[in-house]
N, C-alpha and C. Protein backbone atom coordinates (compact mmCIF):
# COMPACT_ATOMS: atom_id res chain seq x y z
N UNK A 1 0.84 -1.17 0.00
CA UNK A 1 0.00 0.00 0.00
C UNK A 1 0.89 1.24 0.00
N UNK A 2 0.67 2.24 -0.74
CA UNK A 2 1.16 3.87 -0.62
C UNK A 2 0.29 4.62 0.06
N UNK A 3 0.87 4.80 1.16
CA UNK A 3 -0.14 6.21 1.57
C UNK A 3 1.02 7.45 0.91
N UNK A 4 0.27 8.27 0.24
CA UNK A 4 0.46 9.48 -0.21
C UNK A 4 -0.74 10.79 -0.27
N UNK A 5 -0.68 12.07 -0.12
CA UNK A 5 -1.22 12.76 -0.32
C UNK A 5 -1.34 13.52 -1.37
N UNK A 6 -0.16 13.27 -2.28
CA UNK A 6 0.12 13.90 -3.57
C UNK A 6 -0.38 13.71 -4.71
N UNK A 7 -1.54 14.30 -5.44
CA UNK A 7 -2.11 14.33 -6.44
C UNK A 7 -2.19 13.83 -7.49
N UNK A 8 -0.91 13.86 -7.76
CA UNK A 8 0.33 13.59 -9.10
C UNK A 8 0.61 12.04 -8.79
N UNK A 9 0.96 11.70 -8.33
CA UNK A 9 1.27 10.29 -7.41
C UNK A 9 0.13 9.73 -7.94
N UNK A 10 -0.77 9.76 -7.03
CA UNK A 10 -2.52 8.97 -7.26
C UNK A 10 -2.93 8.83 -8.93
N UNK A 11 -2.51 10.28 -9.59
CA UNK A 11 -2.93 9.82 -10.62
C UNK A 11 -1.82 8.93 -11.72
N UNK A 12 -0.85 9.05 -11.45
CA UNK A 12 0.27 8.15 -12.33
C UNK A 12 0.06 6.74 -11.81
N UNK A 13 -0.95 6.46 -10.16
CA UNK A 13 -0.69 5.13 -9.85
C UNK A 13 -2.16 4.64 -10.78
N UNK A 14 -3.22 5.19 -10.62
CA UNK A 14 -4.40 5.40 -11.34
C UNK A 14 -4.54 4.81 -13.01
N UNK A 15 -3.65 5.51 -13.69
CA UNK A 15 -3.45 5.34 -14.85
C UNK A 15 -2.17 4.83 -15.18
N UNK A 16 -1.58 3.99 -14.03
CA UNK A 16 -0.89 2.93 -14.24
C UNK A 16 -1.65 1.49 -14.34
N UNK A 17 -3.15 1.55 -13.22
CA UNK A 17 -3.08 0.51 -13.12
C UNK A 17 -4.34 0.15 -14.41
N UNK A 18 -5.01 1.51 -14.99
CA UNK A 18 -5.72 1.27 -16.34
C UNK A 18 -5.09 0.89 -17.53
N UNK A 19 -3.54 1.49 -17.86
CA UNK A 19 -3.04 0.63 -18.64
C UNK A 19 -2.25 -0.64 -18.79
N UNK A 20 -2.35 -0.93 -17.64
CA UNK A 20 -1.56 -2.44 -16.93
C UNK A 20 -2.42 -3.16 -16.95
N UNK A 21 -4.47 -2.71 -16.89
CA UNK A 21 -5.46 -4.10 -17.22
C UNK A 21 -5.48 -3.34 -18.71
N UNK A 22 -5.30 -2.58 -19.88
CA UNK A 22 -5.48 -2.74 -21.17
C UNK A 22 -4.61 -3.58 -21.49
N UNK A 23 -3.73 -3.48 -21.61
CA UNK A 23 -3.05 -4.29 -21.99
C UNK A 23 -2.63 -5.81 -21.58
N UNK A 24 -3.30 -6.10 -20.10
CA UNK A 24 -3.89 -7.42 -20.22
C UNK A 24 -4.34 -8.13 -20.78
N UNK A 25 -5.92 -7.07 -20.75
CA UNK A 25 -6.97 -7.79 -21.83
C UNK A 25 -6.89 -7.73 -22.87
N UNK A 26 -5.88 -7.24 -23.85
CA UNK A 26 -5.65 -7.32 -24.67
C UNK A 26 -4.26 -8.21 -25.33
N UNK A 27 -3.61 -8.67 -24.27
CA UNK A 27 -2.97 -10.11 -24.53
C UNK A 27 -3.88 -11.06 -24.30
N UNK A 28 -4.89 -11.14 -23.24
CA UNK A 28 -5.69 -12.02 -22.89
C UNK A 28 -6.70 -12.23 -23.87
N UNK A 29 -7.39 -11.43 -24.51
CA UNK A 29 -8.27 -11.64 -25.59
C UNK A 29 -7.36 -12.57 -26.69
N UNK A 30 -6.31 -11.81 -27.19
CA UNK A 30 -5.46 -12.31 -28.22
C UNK A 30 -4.87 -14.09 -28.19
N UNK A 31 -4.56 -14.24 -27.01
CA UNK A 31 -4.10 -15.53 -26.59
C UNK A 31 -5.46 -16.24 -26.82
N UNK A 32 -6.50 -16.16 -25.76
CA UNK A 32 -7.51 -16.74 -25.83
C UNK A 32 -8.25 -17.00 -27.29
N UNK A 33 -8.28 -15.86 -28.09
CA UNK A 33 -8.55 -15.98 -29.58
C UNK A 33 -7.67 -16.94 -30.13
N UNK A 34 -6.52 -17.06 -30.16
CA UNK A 34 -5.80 -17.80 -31.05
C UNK A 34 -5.89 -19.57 -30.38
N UNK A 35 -6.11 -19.43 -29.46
CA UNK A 35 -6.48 -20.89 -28.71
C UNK A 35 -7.55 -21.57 -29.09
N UNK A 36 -8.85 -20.57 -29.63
CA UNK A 36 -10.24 -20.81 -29.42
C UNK A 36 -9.83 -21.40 -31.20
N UNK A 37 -9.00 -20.75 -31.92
CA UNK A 37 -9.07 -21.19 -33.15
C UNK A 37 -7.89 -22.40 -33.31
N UNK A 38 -7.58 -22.89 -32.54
CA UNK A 38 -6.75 -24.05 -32.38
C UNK A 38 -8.02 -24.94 -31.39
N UNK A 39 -9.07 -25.08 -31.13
CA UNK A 39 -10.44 -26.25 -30.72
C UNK A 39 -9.91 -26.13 -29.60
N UNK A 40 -9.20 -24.95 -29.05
CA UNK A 40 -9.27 -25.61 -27.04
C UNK A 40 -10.84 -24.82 -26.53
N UNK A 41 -11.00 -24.82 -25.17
CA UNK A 41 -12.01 -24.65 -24.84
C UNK A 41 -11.78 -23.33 -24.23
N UNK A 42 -12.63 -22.26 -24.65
CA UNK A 42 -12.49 -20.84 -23.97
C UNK A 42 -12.45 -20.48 -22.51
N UNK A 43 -13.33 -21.57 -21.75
CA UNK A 43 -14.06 -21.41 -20.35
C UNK A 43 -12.75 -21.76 -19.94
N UNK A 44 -11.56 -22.47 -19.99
CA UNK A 44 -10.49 -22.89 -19.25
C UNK A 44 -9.78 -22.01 -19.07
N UNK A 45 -9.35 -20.60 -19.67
CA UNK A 45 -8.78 -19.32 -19.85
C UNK A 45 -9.07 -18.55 -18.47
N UNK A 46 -8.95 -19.01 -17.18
CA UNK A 46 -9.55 -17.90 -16.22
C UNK A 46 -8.90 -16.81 -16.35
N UNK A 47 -9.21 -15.96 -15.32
CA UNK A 47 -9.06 -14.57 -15.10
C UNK A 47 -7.86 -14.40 -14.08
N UNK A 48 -8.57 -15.67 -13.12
CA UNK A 48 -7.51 -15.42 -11.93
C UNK A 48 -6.01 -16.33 -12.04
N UNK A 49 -6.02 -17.46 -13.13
CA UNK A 49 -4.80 -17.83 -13.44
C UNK A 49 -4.07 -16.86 -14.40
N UNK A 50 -4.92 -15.95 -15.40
CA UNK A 50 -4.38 -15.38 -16.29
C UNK A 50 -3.68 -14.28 -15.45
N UNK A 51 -4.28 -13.94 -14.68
CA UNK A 51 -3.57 -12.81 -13.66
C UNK A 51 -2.25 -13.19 -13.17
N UNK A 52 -2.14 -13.95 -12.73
CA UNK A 52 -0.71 -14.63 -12.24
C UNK A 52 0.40 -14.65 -12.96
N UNK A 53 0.23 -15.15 -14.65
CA UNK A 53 0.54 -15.66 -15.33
C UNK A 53 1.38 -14.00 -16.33
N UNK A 54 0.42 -13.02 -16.03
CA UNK A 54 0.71 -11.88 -16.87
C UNK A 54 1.46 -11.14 -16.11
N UNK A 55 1.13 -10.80 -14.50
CA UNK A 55 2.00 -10.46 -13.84
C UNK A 55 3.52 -11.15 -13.21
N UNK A 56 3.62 -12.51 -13.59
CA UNK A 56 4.88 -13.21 -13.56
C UNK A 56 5.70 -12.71 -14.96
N UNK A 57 5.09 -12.23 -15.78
CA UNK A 57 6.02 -12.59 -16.97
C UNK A 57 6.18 -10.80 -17.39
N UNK A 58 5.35 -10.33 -16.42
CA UNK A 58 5.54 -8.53 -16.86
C UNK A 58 6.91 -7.73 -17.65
N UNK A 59 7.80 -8.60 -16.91
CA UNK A 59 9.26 -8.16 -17.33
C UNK A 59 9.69 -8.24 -18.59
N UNK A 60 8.90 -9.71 -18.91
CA UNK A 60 9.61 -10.22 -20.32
C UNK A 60 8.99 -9.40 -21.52
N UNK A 61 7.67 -8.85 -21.01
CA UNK A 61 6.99 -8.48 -21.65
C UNK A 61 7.66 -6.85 -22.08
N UNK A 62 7.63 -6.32 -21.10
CA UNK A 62 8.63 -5.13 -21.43
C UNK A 62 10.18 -5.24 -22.11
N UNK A 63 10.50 -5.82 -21.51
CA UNK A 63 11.84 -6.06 -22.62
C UNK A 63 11.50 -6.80 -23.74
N UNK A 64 10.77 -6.87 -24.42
CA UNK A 64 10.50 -7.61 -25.65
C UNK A 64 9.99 -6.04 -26.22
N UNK A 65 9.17 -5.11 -25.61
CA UNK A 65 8.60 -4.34 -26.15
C UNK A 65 9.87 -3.25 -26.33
N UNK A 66 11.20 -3.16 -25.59
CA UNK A 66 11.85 -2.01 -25.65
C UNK A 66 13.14 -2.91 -26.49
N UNK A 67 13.17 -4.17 -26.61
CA UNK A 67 13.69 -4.72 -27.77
C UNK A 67 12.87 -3.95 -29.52
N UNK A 68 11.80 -4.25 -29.11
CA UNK A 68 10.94 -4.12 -30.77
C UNK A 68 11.14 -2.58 -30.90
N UNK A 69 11.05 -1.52 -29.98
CA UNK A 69 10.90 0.00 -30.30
C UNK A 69 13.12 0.09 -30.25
N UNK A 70 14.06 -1.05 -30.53
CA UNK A 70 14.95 -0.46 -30.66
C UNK A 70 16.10 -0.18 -29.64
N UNK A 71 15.69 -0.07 -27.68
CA UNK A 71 15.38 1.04 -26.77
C UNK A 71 16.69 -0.37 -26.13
N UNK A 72 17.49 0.01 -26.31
CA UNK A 72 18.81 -0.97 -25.49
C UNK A 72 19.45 -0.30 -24.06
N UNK A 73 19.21 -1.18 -23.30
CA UNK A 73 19.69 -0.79 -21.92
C UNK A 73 20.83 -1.44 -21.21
N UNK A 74 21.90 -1.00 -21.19
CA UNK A 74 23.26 -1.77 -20.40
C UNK A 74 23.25 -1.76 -19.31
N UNK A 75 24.77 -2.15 -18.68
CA UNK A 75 24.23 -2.04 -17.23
C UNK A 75 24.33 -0.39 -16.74
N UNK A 76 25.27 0.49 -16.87
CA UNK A 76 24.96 1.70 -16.52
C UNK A 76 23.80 2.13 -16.22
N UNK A 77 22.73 1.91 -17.30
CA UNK A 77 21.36 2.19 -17.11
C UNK A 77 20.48 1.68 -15.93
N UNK A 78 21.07 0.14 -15.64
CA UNK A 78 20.22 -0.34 -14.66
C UNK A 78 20.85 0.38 -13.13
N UNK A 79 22.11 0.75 -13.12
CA UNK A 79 22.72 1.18 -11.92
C UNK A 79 22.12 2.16 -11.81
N UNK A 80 21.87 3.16 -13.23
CA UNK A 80 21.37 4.53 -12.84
C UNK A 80 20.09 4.80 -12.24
N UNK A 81 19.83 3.73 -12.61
CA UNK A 81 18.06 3.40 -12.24
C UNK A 81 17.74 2.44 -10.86
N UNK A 82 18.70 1.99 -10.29
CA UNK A 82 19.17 1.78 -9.59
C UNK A 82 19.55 2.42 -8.06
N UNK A 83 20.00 3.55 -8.59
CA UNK A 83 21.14 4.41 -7.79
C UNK A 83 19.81 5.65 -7.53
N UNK A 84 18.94 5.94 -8.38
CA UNK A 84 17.94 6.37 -8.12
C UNK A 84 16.36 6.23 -7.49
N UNK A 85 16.37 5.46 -7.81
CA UNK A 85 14.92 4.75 -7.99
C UNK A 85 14.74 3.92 -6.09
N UNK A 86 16.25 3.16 -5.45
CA UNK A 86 16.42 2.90 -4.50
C UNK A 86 16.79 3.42 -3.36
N UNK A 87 17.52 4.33 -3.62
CA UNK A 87 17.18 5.50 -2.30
C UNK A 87 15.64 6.34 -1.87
N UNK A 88 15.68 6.10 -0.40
CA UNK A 88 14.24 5.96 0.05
C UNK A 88 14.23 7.31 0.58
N UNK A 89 13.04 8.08 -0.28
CA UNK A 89 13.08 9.75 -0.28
C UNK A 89 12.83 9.97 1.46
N UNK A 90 12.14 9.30 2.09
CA UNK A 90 10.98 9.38 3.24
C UNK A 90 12.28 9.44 4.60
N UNK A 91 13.09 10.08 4.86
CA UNK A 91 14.25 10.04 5.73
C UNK A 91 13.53 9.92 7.24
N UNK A 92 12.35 10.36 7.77
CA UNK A 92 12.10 10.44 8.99
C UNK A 92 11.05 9.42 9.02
N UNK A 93 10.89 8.27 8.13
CA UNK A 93 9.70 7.28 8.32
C UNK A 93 10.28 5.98 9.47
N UNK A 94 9.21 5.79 10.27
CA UNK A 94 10.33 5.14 11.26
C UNK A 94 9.82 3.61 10.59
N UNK A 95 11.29 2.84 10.64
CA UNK A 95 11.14 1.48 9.57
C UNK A 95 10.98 0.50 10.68
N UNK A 96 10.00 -0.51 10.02
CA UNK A 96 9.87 -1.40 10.51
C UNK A 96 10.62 -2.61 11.41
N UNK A 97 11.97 -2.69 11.07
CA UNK A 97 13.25 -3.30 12.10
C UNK A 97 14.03 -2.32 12.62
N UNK A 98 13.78 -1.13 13.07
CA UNK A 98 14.05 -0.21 14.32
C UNK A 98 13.46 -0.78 15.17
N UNK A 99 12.28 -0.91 15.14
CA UNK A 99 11.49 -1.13 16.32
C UNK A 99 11.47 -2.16 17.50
C-alpha cells in the first residue's frame, strides 16, 4: 500500500493501473482468440490464473517491447536506475526493524 497525499502520485498510480489491465486484456483476448481457433475450450482461460501468469512474466513483456521499439539498456542504465529509484526519499519514516 502507498499512503500518499500527492495528487500527481494517485494519478500516475491510477493510470498505471488502467493501462496495466489494457493491456492485459488485450494479450488475454489475443491468446484466448488464437487458442479458441486451435479447438481448445475458452471457459479454461480464467481470469484469476491469467492474472498470475501476466503479472509473472511482466518483465519479459517489457523487454520484448523495448527490444521491438529499438530502446537498449546496459548495465549503466540499470545502476542509474538503480542508484535512483532505490534510495528511500521518506528520511524520517520510522522502519519497521528499528522497532
Amino acid at each position: 500500500m502507498i499512503k500518499t497525499t500527492n495528487a500527481n502520485i494517485v494519478e500516475a498510480l491510477i493510470w498505471v493501473a488502467i493501462l496495466t489491465l489494457l493491456v492485459s486484456r488485450l494479450i488475454y483476448n489475443l491468446v484466448r482468440r488464437m487458442a479458441e481457433a486451435k479447438g481448445k475450450e475458452a471457459v479454461r482461460f480464467t481470469h484469476l490464473r491469467w492474472s498470475t501468469i501476466f503479472s509473472e512474466t511482466a518483465g519479459k513483456h517489457l523487454t520484448a517491447l523495448l527490444h521491438y521499439l529499438n530502446i537498449k539498456m546496459d548495465l549503466m542504465d540499470f545502476y542509474s536506475l538503480y542508484d535512483c529509484q532505490a534510495f528511500d526519499p521518506h528520511v524520517n519514516r520510522q522502519r519497521f526493524r528499528e522497532e
